[in-house]
Protein backbone atom coordinates (compact mmCIF):
# COMPACT_ATOMS: atom_id res chain seq x y z
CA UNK A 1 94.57 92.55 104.73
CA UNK A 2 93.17 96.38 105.98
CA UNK A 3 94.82 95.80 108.96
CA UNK A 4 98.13 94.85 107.91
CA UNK A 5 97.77 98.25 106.03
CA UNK A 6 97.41 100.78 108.70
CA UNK A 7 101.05 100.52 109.55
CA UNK A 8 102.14 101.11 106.35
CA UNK A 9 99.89 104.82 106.62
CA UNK A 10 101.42 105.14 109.25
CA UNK A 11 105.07 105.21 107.89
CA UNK A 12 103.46 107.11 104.71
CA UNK A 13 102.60 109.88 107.90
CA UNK A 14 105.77 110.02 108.83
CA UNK A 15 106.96 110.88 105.59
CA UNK A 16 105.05 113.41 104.53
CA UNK A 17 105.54 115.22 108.26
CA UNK A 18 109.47 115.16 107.14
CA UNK A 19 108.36 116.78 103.94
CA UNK A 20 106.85 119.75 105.56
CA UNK A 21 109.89 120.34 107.41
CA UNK A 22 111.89 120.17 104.90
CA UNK A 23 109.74 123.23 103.19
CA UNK A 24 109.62 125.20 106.14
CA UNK A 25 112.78 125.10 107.92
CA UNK A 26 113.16 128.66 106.93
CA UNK A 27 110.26 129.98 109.05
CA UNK A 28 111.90 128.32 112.54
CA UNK A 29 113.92 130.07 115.22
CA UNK A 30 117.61 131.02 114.75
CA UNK A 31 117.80 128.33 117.87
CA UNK A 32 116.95 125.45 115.74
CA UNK A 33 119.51 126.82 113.04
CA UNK A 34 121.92 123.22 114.23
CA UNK A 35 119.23 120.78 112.87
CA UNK A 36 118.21 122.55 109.46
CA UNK A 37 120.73 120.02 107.83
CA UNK A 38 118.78 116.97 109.08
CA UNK A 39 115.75 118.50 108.67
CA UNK A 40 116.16 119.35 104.81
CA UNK A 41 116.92 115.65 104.36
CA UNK A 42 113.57 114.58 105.40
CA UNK A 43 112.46 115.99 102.11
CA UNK A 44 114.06 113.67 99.52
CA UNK A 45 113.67 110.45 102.05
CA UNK A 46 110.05 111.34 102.34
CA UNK A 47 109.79 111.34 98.48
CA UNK A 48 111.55 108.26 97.78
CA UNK A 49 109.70 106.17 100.89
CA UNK A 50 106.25 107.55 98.97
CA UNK A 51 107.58 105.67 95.84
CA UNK A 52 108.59 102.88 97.47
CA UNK A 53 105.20 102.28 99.66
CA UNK A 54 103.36 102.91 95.96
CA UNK A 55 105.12 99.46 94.54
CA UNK A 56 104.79 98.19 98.09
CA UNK A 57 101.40 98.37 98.30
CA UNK A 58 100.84 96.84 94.64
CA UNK A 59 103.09 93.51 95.10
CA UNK A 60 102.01 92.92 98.62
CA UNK A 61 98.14 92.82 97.17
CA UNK A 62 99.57 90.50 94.43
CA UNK A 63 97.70 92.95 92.28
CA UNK A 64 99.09 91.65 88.49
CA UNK A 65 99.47 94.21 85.67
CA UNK A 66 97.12 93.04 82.32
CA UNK A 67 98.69 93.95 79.28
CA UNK A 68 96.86 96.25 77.11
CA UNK A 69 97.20 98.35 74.23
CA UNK A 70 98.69 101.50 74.04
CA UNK A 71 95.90 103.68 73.89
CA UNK A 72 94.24 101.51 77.08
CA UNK A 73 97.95 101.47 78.79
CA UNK A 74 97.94 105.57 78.82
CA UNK A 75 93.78 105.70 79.76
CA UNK A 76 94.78 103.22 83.09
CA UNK A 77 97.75 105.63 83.81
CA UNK A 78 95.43 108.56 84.00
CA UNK A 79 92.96 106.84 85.94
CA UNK A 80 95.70 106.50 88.94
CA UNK A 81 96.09 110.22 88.57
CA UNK A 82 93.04 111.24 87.81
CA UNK A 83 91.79 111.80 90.98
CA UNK A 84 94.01 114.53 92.17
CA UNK A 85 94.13 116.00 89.13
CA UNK A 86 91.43 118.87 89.90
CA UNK A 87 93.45 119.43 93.40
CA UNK A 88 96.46 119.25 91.58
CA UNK A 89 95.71 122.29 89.25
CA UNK A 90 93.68 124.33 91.69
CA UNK A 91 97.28 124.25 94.04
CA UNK A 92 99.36 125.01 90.81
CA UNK A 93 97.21 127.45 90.22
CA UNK A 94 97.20 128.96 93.47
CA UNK A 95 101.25 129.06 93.45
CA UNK A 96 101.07 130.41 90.45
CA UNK A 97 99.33 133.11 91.40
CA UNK A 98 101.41 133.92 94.50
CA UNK A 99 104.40 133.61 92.47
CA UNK A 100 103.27 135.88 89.61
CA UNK A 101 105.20 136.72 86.67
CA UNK A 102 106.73 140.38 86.71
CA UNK A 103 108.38 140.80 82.89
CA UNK A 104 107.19 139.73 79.84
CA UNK A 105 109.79 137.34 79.16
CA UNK A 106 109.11 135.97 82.47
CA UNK A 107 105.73 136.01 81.23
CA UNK A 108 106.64 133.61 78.44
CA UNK A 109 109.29 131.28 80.55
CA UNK A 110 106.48 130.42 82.90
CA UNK A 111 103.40 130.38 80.40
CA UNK A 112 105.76 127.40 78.46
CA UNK A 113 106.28 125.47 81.72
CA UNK A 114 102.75 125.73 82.42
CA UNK A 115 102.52 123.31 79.95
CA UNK A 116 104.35 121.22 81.31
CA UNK A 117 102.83 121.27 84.81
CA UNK A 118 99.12 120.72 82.97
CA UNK A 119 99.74 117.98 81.18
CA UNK A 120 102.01 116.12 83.47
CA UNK A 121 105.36 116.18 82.02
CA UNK A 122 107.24 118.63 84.25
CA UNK A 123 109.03 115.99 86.10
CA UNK A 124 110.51 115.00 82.39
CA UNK A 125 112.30 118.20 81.69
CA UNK A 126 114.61 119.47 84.38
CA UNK A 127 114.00 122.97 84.36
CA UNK A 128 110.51 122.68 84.89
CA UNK A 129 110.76 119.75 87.78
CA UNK A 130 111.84 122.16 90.21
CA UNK A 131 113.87 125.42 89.41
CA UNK A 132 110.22 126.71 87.64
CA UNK A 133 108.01 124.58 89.37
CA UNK A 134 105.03 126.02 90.40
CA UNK A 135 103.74 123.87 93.27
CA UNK A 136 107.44 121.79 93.73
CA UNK A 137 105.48 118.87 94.73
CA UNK A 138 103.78 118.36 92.78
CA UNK A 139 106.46 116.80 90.28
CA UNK A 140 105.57 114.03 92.18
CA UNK A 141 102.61 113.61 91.06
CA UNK A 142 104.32 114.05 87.26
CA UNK A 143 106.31 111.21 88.06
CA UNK A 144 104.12 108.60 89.31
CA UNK A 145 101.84 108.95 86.03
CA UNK A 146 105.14 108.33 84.27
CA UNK A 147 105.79 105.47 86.47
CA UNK A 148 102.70 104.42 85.70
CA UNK A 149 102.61 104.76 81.76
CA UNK A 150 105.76 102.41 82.00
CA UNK A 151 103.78 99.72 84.06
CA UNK A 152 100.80 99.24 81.94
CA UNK A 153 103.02 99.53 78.49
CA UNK A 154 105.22 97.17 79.24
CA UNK A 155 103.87 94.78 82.46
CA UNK A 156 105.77 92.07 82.49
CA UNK A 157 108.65 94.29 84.36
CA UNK A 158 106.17 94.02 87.27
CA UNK A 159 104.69 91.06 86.98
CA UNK A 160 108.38 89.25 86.82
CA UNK A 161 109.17 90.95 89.99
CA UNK A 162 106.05 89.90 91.33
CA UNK A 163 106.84 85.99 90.48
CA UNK A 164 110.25 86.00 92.60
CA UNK A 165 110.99 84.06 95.27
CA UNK A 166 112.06 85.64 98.84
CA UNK A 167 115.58 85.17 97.71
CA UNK A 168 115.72 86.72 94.21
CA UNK A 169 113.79 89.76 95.84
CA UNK A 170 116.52 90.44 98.32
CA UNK A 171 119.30 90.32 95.98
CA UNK A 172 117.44 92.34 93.37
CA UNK A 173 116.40 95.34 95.71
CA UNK A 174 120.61 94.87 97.06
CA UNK A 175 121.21 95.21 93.07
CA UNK A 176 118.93 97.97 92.29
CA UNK A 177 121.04 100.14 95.77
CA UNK A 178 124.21 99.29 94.01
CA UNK A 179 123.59 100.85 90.50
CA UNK A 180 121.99 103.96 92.26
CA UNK A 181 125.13 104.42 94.24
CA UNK A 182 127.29 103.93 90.96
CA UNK A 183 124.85 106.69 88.81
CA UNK A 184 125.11 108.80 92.26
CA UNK A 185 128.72 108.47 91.63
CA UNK A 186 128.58 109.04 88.29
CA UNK A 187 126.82 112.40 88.24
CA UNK A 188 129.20 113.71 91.16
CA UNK A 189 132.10 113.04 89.54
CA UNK A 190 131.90 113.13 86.09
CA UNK A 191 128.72 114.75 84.42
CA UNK A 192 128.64 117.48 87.67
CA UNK A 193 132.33 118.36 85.45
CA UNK A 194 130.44 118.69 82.31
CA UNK A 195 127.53 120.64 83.13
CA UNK A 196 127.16 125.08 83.08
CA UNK A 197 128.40 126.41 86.24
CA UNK A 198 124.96 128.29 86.18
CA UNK A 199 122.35 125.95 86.61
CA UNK A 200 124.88 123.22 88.12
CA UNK A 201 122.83 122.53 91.50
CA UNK A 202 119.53 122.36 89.61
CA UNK A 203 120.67 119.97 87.09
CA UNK A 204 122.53 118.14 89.90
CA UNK A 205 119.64 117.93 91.39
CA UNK A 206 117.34 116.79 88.59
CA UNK A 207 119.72 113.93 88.15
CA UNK A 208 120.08 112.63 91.62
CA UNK A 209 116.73 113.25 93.34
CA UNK A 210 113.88 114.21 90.34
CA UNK A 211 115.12 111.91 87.65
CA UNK A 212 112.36 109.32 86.71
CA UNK A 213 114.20 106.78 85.91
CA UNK A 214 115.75 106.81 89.62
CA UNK A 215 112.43 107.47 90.66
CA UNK A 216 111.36 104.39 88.87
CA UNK A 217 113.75 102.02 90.47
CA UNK A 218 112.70 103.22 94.00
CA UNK A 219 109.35 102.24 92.36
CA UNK A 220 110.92 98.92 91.83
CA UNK A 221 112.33 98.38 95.72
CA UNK A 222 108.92 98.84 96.82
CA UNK A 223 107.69 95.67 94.67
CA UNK A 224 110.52 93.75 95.52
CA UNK A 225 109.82 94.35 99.34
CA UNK A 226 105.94 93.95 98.94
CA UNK A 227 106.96 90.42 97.53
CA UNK A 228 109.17 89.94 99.85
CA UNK A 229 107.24 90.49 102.70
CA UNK A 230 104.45 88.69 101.09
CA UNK A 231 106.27 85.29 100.61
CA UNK A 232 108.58 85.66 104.22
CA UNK A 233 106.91 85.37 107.91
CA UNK A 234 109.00 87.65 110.04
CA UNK A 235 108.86 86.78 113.43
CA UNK A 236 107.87 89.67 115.88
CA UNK A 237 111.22 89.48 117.87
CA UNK A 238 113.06 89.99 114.45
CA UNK A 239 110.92 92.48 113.79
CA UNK A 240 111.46 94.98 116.87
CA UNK A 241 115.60 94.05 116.58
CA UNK A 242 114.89 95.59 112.90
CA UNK A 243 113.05 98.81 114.38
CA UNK A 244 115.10 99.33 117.14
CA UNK A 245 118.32 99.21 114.15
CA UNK A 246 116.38 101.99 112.20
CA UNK A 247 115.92 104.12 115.06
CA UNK A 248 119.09 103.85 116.16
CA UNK A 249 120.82 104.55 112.46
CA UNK A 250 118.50 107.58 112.55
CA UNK A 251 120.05 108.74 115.52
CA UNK A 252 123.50 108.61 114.62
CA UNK A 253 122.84 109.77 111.03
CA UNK A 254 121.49 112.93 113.02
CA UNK A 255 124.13 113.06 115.19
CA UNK A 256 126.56 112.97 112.42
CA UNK A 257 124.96 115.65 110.76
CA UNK A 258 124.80 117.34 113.99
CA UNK A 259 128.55 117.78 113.67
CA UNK A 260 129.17 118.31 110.34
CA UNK A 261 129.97 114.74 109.77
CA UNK A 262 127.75 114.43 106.39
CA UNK A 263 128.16 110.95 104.57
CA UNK A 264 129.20 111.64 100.88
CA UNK A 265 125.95 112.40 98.83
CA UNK A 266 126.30 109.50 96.37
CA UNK A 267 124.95 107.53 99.64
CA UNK A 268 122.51 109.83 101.61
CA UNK A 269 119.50 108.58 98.74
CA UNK A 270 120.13 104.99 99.21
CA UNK A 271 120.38 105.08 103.14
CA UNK A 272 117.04 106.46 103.23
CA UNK A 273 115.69 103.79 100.76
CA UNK A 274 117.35 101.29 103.08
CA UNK A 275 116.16 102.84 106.35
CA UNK A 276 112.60 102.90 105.15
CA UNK A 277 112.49 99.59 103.64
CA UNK A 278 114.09 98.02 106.76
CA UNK A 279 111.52 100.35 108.72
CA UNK A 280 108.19 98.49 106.17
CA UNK A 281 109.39 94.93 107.42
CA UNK A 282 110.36 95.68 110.86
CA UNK A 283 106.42 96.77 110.57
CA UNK A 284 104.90 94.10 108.66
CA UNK A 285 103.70 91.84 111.68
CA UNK A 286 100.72 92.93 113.99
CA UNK A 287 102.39 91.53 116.82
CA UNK A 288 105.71 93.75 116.32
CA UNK A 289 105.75 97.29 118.86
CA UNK A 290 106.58 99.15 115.61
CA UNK A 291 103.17 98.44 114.13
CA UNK A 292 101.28 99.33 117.18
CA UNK A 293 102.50 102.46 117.16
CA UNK A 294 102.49 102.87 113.54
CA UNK A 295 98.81 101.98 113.22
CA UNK A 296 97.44 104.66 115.77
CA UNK A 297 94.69 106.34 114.77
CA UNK A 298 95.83 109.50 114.48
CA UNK A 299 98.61 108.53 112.60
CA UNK A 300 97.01 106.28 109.82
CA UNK A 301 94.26 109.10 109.31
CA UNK A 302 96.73 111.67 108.57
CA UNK A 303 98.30 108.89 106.06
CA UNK A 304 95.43 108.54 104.47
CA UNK A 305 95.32 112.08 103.61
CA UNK A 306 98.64 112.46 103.12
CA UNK A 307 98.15 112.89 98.91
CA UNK A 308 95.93 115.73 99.45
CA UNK A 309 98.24 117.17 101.46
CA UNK A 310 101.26 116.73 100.34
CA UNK A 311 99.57 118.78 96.75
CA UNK A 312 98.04 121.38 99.21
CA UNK A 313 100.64 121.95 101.45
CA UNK A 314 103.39 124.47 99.56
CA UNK A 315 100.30 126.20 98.45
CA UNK A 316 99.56 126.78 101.93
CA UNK A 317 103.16 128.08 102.46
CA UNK A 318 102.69 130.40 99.78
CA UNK A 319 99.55 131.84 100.80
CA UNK A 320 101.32 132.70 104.23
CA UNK A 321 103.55 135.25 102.53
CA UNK A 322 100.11 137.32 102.97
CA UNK A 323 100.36 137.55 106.73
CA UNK A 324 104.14 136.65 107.20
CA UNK A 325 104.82 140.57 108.33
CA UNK A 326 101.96 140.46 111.03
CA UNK A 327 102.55 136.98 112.82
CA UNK A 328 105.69 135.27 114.22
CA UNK A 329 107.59 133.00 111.99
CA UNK A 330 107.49 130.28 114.12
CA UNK A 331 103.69 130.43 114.31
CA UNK A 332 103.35 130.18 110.49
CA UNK A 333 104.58 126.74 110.81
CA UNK A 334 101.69 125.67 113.00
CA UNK A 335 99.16 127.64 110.67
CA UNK A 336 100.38 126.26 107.55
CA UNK A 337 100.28 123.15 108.77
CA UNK A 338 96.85 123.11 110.26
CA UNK A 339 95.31 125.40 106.91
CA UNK A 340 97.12 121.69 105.05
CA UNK A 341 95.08 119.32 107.17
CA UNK A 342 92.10 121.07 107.51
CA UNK A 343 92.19 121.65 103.47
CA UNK A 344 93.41 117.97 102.80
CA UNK A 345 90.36 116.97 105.08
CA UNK A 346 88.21 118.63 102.83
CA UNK A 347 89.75 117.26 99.78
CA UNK A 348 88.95 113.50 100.93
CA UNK A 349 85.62 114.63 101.58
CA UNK A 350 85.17 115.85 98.47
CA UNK A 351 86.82 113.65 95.88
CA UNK A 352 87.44 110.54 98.34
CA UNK A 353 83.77 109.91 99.28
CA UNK A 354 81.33 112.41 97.11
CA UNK A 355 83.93 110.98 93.85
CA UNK A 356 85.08 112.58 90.63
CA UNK A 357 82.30 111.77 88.53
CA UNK A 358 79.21 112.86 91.40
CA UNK A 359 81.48 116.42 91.30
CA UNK A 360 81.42 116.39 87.49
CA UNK A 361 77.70 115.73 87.47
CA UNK A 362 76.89 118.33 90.18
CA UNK A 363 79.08 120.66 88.03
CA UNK A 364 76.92 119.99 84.95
């Protein structure tokens, strides 16, 4: 079962190396300027294909949900979270400090959305999820412990997914694409209408992108597909027709963007749901190319680490403010990114193999 794994790091890699683009396409050359657009879209498809690997990676392990009580549902919620946690406030922290309050009543915005942040509910209230985020990332984090409040209280929405057959999956995860498209629809033509001119984009953007139930359903793709593959043998020819399709929709989705031929938003979400979930079973097999290259070494380690950094990483970005006058832009790229790993290395170290509760013993 490990080694059926290490591809699926490997796409979890890829991700999270689209998600640093996306937060520092403003640091690269004015020569680059063309692919910005594509590069910005990384960001959201690298979110969603995190969510969907999470409810991959707990259907394709068969791994039912008990049903507890409510007190016990919330304490197993934590305990998926927990474990970042202490990273997770240290980088909040650290952004909060770079981004330091200047007035008092700026003071008091960002002392109530600190709140927020520590306790885990940014990705709840809208305002907080990104436009006063302090480490924007780490809403993610906010929203898998939601995701996960919702699994333990009420299981049987998981373990019914988990008890379809190969059939039922496909048409569920073609139903889920459908109402996304509709509510994409929705909130671009008719609540986009009703909402303040003034904080239109973020609330847009809350809706669309940052909105936990939408995050939840990617959630749900990623069970469907872990059943899927679970129940379905894909053969290895099928398997490298399926990667070479994904590749080449990537390609003309960039050219497209390339020349200002952008697909209407309602649909960009859903395509990258679709490209990654085709991209997890044209994977699947050992004997497929895709999964060879997918499970290099280099490229499963970094998806290993890929939580720390993806909490570490806009800290990182942050701190390079300090030295942005004194080095080339496009070398602050290549330092931020190498401060991430080398800090995400560390943070594996330390609360992957020394643990939580060694650290909290040491401590005392």
């Amino acid at each position: 079962m490990q080694d059926k794994l290490k591809q699926i790091q490997g796409i979890r890699a890829l991700a999270m190396l689209g998600i640093f683009l996306a937060h520092t396409t403003v640091w690269l050359p004015e020569r680059f300027d063309a692919f910005v657009p594509i590069f910005l879209k990384l960001g959201g498809s690298g979110v969603a294909t995190f969510f969907i690997i999470s409810g991959f990676l707990l259907s394709f392990k068969h791994r039912m949900v008990p049903m507890l009580p409510v007190t016990k549902a919330i304490q197993s919620a934590w305990k998926k979270v927990n474990k970042m946690y202490g990273l997770y406030l240290i980088t909040v922290a650290v952004c909060f400090v770079c981004r330091l309050p200047v007035s008092a009543s700026d003071w008091l915005q960002k002392s109530i959305f600190l709140v927020f942040h520590v306790t885990l509910t940014q990705d709840f209230v809208p305002f907080a999820a990104l436009i006063n985020a302090f480490n924007a990332p780490s809403w993610f984090l906010s929203a898998l412990f939601g995701i996960w409040i919702i699994i333990y209280l009420f299981p049987h929405v998981v373990n019914d997914m988990m008890n379809l057959d190969a059939k039922k999956c496909a048409v569920a995860i073609v139903g889920i694409f459908f109402v996304q498209i509709l509510w994409m629809l929705f909130v671009n033509h008719c609540v986009a209408t009703w909402l303040p001119t003034r904080y239109l984009t973020w609330c847009r953007n809350w809706l669309v992108y940052n909105n936990p139930v939408l995050c939840f359903s990617e959630y749900c793709v990623g069970v469907l597909l872990g059943r899927l593959c679970a129940q379905r043998q894909f053969s290895a020819v099928l398997q490298n027709c399926l990667m070479l399709l994904t590749m080449i929709s990537v390609m003309v989705y960039a050219v497209m963007v390339l020349n200002s031929i952008m697909p209407p938003s309602a649909y960009i979400m859903v395509i990258a749901e679709c490209l990654a979930s085709v991209g997890i079973i044209a994977v699947i097999s050992p004997q497929s190319w895709g999964n060879k290259i997918l499970s290099m070494r280099p490229l499963v380690r970094f998806g290993n680490i890929s939580g720390y950094f993806f909490l570490i990483h806009t800290a990182s970005i942050f701190m390079m403010r300090a030295i942005a006058d004194y080095v080339p832009q496009s070398w602050l790229i290549f330092i931020s990114f190498m401060l991430s790993i080398l800090l995400a290395i560390c943070s594996d170290y330390i609360y992957g193999r020394i643990g939580v509760r060694k650290i909290k013993t040491i401590v005392r």
